[in-house]
N, C-alpha and C. Protein backbone atom coordinates (compact mmCIF):
# COMPACT_ATOMS: atom_id res chain seq x y z
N UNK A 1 10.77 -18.65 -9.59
CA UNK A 1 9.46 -19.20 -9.33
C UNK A 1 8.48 -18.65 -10.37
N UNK A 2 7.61 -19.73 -10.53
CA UNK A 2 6.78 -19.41 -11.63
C UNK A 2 5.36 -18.30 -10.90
N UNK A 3 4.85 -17.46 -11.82
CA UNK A 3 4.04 -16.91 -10.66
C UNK A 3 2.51 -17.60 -11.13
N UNK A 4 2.37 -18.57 -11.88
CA UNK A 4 1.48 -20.04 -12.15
C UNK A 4 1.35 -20.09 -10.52
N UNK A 5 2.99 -20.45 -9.86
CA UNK A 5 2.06 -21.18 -8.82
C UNK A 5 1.70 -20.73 -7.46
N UNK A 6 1.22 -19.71 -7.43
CA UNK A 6 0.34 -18.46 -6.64
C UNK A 6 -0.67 -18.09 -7.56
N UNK A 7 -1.40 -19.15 -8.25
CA UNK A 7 -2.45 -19.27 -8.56
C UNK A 7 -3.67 -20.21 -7.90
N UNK A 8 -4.60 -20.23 -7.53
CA UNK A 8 -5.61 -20.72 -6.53
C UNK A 8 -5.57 -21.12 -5.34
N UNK A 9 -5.28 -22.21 -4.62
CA UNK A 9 -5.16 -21.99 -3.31
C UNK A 9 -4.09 -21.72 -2.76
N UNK A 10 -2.97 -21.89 -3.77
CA UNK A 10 -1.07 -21.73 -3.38
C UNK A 10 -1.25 -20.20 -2.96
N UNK A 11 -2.46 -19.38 -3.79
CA UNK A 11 -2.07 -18.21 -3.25
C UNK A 11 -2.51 -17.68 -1.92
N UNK A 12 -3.02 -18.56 -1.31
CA UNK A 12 -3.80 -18.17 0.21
C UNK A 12 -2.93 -17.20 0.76
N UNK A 13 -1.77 -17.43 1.09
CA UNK A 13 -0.22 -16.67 1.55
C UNK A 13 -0.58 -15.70 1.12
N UNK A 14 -0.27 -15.41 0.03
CA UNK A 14 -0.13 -14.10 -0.88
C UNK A 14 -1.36 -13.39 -0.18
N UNK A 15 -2.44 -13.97 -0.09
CA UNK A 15 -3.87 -13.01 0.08
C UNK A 15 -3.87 -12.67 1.60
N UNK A 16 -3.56 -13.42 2.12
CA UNK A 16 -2.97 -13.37 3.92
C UNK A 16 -1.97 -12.03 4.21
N UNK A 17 -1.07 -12.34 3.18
CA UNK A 17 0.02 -10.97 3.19
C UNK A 17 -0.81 -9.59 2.97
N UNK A 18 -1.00 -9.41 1.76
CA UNK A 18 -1.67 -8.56 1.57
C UNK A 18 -2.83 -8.02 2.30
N UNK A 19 -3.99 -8.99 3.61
CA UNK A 19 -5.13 -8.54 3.94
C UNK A 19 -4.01 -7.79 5.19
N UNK A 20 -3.10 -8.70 5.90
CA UNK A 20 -2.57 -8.19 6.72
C UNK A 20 -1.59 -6.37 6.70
N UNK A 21 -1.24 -6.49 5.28
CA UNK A 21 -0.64 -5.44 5.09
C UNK A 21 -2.21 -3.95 4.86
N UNK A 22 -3.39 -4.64 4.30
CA UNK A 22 -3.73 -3.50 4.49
C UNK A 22 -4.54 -3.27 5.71
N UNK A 23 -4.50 -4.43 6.65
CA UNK A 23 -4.75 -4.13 8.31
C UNK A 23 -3.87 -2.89 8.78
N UNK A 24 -2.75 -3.01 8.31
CA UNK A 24 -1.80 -2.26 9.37
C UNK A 24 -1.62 -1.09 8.61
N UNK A 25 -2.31 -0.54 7.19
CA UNK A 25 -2.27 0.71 6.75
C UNK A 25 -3.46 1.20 6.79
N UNK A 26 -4.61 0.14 7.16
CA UNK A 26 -6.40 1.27 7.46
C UNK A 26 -6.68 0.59 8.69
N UNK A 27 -7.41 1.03 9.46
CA UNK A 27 -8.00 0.46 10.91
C UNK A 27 -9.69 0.32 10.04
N UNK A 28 -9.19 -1.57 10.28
CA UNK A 28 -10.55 -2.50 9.80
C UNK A 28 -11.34 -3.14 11.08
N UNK A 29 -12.18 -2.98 11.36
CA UNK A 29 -12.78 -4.04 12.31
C UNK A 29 -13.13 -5.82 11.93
N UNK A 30 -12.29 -6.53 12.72
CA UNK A 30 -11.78 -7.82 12.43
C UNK A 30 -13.31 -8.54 11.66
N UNK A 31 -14.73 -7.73 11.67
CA UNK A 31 -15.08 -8.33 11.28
C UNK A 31 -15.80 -8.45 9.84
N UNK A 32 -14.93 -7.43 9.01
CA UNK A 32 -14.47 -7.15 7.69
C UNK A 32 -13.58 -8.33 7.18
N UNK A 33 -12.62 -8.46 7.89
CA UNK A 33 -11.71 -9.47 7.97
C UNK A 33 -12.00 -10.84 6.50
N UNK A 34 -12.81 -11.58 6.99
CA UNK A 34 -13.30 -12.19 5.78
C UNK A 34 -13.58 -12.20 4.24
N UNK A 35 -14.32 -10.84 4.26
CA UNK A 35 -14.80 -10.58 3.46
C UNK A 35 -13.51 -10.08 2.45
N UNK A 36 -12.29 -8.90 3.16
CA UNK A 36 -11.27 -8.70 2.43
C UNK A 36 -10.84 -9.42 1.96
N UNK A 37 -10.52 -10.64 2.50
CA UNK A 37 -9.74 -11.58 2.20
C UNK A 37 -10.56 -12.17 0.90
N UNK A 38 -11.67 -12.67 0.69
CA UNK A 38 -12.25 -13.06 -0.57
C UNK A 38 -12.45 -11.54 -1.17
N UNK A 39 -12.52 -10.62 -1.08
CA UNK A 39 -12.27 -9.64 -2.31
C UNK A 39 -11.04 -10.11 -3.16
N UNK A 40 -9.93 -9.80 -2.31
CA UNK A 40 -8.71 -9.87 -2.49
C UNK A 40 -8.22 -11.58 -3.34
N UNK A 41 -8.69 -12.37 -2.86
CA UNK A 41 -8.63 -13.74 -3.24
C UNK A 41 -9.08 -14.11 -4.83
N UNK A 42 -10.32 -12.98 -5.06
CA UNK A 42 -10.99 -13.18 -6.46
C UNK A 42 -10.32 -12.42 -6.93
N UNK A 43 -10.13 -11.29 -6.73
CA UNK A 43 -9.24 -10.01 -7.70
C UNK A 43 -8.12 -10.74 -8.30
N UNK A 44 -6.86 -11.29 -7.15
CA UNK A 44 -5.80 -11.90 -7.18
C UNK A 44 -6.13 -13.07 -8.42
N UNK A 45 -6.76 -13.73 -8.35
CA UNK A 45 -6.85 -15.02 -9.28
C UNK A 45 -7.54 -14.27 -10.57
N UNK A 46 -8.81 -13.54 -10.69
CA UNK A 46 -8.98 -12.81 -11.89
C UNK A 46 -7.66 -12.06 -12.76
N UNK A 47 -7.41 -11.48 -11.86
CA UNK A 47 -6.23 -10.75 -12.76
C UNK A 47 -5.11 -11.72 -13.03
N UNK A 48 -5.38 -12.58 -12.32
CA UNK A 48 -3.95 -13.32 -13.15
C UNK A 48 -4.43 -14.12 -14.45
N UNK A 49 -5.80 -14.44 -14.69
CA UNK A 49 -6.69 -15.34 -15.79
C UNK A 49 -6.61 -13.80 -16.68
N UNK A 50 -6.74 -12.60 -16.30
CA UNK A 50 -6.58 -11.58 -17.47
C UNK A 50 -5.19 -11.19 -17.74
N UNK A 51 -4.19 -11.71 -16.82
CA UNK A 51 -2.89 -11.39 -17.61
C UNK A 51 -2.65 -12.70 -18.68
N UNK A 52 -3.03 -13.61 -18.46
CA UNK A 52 -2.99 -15.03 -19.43
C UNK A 52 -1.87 -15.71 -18.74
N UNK A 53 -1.99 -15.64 -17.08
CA UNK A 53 -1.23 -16.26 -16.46
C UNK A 53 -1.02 -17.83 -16.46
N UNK A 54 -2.49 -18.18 -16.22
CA UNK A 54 -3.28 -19.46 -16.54
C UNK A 54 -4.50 -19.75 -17.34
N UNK A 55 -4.81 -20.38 -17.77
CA UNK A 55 -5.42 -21.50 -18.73
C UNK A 55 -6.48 -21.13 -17.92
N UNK A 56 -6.94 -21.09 -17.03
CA UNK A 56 -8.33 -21.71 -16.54
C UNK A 56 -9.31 -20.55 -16.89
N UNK A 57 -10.93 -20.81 -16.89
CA UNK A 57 -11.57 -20.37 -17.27
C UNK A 57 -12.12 -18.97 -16.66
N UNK A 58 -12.61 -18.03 -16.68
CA UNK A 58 -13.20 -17.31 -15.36
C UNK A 58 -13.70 -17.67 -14.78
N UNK A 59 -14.55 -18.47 -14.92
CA UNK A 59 -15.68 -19.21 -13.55
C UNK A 59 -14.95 -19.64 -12.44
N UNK A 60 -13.93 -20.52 -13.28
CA UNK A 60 -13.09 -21.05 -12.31
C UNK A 60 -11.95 -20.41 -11.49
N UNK A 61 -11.13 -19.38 -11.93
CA UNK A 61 -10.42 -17.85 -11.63
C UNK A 61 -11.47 -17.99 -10.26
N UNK A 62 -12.63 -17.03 -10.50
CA UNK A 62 -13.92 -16.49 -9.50
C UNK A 62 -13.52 -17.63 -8.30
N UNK A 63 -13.89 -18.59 -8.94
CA UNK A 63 -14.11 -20.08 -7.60
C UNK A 63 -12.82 -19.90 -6.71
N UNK A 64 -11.82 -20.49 -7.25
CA UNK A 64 -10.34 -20.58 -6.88
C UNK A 64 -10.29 -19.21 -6.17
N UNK A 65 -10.82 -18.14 -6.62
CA UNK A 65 -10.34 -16.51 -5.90
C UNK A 65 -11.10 -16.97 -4.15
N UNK A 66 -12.26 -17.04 -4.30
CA UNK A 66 -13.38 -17.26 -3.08
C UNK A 66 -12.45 -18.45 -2.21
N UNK A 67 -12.04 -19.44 -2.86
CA UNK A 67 -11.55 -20.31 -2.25
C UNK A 67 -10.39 -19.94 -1.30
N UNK A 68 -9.26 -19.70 -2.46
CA UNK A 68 -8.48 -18.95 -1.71
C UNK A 68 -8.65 -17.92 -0.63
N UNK A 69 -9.37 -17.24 -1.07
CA UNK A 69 -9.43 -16.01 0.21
C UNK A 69 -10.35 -16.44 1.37
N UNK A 70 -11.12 -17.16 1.39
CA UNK A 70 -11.52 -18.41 2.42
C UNK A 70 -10.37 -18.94 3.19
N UNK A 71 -9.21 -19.64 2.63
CA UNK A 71 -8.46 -20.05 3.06
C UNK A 71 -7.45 -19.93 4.12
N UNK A 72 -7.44 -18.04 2.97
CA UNK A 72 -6.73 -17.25 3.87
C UNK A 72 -7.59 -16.66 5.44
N UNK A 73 -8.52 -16.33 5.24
CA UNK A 73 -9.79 -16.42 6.28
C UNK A 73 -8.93 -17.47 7.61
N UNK A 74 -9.42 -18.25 7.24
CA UNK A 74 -9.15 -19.59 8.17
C UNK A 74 -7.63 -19.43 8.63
N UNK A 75 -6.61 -19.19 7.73
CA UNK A 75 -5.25 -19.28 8.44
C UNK A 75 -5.25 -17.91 9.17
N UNK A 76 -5.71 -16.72 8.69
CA UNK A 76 -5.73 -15.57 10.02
C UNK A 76 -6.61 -15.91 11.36
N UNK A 77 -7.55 -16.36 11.60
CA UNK A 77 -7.95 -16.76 12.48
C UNK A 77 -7.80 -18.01 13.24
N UNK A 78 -7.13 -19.58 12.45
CA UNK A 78 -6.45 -20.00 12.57
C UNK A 78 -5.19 -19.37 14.33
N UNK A 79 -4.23 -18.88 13.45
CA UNK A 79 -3.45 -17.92 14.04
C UNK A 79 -3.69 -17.53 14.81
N UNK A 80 -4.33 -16.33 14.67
CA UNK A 80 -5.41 -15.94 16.14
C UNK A 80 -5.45 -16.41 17.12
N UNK A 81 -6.02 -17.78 17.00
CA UNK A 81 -6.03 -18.86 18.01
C UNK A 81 -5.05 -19.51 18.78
N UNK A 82 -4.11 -19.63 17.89
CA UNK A 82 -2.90 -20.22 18.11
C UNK A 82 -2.06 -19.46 18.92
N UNK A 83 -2.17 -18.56 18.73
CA UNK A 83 -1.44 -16.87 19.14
C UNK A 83 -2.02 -16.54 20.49
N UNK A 84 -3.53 -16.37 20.79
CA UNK A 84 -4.23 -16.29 21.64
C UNK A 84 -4.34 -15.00 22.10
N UNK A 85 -4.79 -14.16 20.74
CA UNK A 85 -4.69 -12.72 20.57
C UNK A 85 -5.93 -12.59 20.14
C-alpha cells in the first residue's frame, strides 16, 4: 500500500487510531476529544507534504489535516452512539 493513500480524508482511520491510542495512554476528558483529533489530523497530513509524500500544497495539507481530523471527530462519536457508551 501506497502511504499516498492515508493522505487527507483516507486518513481519518489512521487519526482515529492514534487519538484512541493516546486515550488509553493519558486520561483526556472526552471533551479534548476533538480538538486532538484535528491536531493530529493537520500534523499527520503536514508531515506527509514535508516528507514529499504528496504534491499538494500546504494550505491544502492544513485543510485536508482539519478535515480529516473532523472526520475522525465524527466517527468517534459516531461510535459512541452506536455503542451507547
Amino acid at each position: 500500500m501506497e502511504i499516498e493513500a492515508l493522505t487527507g480524508l483516507a486518513g481519518a482511520g489512521f487519526v482515529l487510531a492514534l487519538v484512541a491510542a493516546f486515550r488509553q495512554a493519558f486520561v483526556l476528558p472526552d471533551r479534548f476529544t476533538p480538538l486532538l483529533s484535528i491536531g493530529i489530523g493537520i500534523a499527520w497530513n503536514l508531515g506527509l507534504r514535508a516528507a514529499d509524500v504528496t504534491t499538494q500544497g500546504w494550505g491544502a495539507a492544513a485543510v485536508l489535516g482539519v478535515m480529516s481530523g473532523l472526520a475522525a471527530s465524527g466517527l468517534w462519536s459516531g461510535g459512541k452512539s452506536v455503542l451507547g457508551k
